[in-house]
C-alpha atoms as a PDB file:
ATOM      1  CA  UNK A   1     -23.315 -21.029  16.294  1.00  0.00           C
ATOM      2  CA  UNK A   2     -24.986 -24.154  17.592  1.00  0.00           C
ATOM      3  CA  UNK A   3     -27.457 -24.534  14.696  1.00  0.00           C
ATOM      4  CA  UNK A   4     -26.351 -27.642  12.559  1.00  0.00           C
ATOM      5  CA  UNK A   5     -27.258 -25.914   9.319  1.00  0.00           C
ATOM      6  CA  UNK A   6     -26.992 -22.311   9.343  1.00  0.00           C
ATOM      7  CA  UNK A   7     -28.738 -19.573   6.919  1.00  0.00           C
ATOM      8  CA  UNK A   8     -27.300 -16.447   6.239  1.00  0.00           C
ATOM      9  CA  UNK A   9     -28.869 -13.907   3.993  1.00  0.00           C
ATOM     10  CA  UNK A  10     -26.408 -11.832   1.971  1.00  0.00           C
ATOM     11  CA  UNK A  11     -29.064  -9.936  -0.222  1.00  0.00           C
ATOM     12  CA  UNK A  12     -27.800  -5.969  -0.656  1.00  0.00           C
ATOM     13  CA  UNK A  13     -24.071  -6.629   0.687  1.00  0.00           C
ATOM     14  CA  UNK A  14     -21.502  -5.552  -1.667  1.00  0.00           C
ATOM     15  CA  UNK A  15     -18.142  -8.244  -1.363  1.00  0.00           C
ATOM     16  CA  UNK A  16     -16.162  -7.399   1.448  1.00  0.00           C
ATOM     17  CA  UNK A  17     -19.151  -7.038   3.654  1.00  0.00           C
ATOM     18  CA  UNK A  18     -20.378 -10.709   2.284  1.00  0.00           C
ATOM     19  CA  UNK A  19     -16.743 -11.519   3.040  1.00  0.00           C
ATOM     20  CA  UNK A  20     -17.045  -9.796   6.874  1.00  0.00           C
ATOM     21  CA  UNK A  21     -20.180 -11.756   7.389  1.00  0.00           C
ATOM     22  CA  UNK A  22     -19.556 -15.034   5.945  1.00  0.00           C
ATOM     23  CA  UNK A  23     -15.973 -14.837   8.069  1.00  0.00           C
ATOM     24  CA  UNK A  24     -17.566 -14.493  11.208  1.00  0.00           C
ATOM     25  CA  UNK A  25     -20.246 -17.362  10.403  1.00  0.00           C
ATOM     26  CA  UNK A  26     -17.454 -19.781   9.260  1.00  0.00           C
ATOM     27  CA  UNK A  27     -14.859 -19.036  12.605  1.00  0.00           C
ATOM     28  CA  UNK A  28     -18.625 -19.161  14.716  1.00  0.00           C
ATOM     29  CA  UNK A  29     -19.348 -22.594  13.652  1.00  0.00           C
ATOM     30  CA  UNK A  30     -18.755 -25.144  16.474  1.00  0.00           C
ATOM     31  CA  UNK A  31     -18.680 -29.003  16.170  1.00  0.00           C
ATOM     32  CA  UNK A  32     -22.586 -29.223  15.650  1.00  0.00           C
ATOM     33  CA  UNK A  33     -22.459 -27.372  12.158  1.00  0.00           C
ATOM     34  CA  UNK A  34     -22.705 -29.357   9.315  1.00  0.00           C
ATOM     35  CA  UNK A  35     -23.472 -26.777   6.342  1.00  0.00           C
ATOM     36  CA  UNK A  36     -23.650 -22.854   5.864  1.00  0.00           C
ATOM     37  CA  UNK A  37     -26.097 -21.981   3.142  1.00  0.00           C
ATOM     38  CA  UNK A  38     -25.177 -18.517   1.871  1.00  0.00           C
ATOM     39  CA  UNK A  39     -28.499 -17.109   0.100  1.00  0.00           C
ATOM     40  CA  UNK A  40     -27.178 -13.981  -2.138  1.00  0.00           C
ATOM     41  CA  UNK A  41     -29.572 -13.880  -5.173  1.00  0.00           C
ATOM     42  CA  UNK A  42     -29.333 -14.996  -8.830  1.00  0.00           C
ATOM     43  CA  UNK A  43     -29.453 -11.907 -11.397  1.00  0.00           C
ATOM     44  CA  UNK A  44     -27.723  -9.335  -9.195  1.00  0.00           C
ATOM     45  CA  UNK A  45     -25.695 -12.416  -6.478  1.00  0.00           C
ATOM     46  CA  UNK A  46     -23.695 -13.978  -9.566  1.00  0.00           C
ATOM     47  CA  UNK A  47     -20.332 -11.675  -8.469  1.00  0.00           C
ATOM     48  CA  UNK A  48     -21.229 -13.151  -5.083  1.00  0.00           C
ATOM     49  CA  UNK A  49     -21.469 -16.755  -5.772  1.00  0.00           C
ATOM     50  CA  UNK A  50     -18.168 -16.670  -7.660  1.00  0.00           C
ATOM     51  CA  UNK A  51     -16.401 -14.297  -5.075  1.00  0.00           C
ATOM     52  CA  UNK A  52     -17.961 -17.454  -2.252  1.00  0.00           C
ATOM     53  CA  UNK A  53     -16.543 -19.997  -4.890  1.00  0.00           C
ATOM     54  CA  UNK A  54     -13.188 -18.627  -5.187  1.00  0.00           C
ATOM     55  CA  UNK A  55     -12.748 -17.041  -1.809  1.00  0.00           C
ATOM     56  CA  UNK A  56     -13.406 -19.957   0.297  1.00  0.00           C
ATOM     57  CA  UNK A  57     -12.474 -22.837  -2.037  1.00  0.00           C
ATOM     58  CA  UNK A  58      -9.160 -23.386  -0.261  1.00  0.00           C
ATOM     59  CA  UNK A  59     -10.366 -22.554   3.550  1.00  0.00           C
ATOM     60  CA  UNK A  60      -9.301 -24.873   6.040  1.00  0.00           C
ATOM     61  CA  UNK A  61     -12.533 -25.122   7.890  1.00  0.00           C
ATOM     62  CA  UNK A  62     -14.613 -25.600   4.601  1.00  0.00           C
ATOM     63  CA  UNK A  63     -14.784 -28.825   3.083  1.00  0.00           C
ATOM     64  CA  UNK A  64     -16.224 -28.583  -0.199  1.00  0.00           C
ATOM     65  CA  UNK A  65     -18.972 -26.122  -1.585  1.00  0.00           C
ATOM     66  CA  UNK A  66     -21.731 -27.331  -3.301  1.00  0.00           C
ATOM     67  CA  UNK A  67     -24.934 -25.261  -5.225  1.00  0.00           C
ATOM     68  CA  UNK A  68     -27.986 -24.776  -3.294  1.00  0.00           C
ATOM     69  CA  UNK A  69     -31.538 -25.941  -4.377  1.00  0.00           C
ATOM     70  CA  UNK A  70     -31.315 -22.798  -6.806  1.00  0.00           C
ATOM     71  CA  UNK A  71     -29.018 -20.775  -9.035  1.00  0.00           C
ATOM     72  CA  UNK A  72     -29.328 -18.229  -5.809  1.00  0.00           C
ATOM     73  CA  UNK A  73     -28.076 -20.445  -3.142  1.00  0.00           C
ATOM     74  CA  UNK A  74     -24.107 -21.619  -2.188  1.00  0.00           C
ATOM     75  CA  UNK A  75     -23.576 -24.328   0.419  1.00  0.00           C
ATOM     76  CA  UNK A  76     -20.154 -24.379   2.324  1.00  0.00           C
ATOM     77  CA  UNK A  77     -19.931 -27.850   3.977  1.00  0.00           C
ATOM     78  CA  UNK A  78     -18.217 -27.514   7.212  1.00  0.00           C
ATOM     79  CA  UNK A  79     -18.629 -31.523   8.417  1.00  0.00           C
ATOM     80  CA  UNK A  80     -19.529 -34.041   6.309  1.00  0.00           C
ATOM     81  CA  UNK A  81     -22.929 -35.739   7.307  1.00  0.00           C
ATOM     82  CA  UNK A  82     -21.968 -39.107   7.378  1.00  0.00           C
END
């Protein structure tokens, strides 16, 4: 991935496909990447955001997660910007 922030959709995917995906984006993300913004939904993405919260709280390759611009939107921050 040489996109410096990356979007990944995550609408429809029950856990451990969201886990499959967001795996592959987070080992995928080269030196340029700066943030993945994980898009799963509010009323039906809740189990998602807290599965993203709590599964990827402690990765080594994720620095902190923050909330998006909405309720429906997790941001893993793979390099700080400054």
């Amino acid at each position: 991935m040489s996109s410096a922030f990356v979007d990944i959709d995550l609408h429809g995917l029950r856990q451990e496909e969201a886990v499959r995906v967001i795996d592959r984006a987070v080992a995928a993300a080269g030196p340029d990447t700066y943030q993945i913004r994980l898009i799963h939904g509010y009323h039906r993405g809740t189990s998602l955001r807290s599965m993203i919260r709590d599964e990827y709280r402690f990765h080594p390759k994720v620095k902190r997660i923050l909330p998006g611009d909405n309720p429906g939107i997790t941001v893993l921050v793979i390099k700080e910007l400054y």
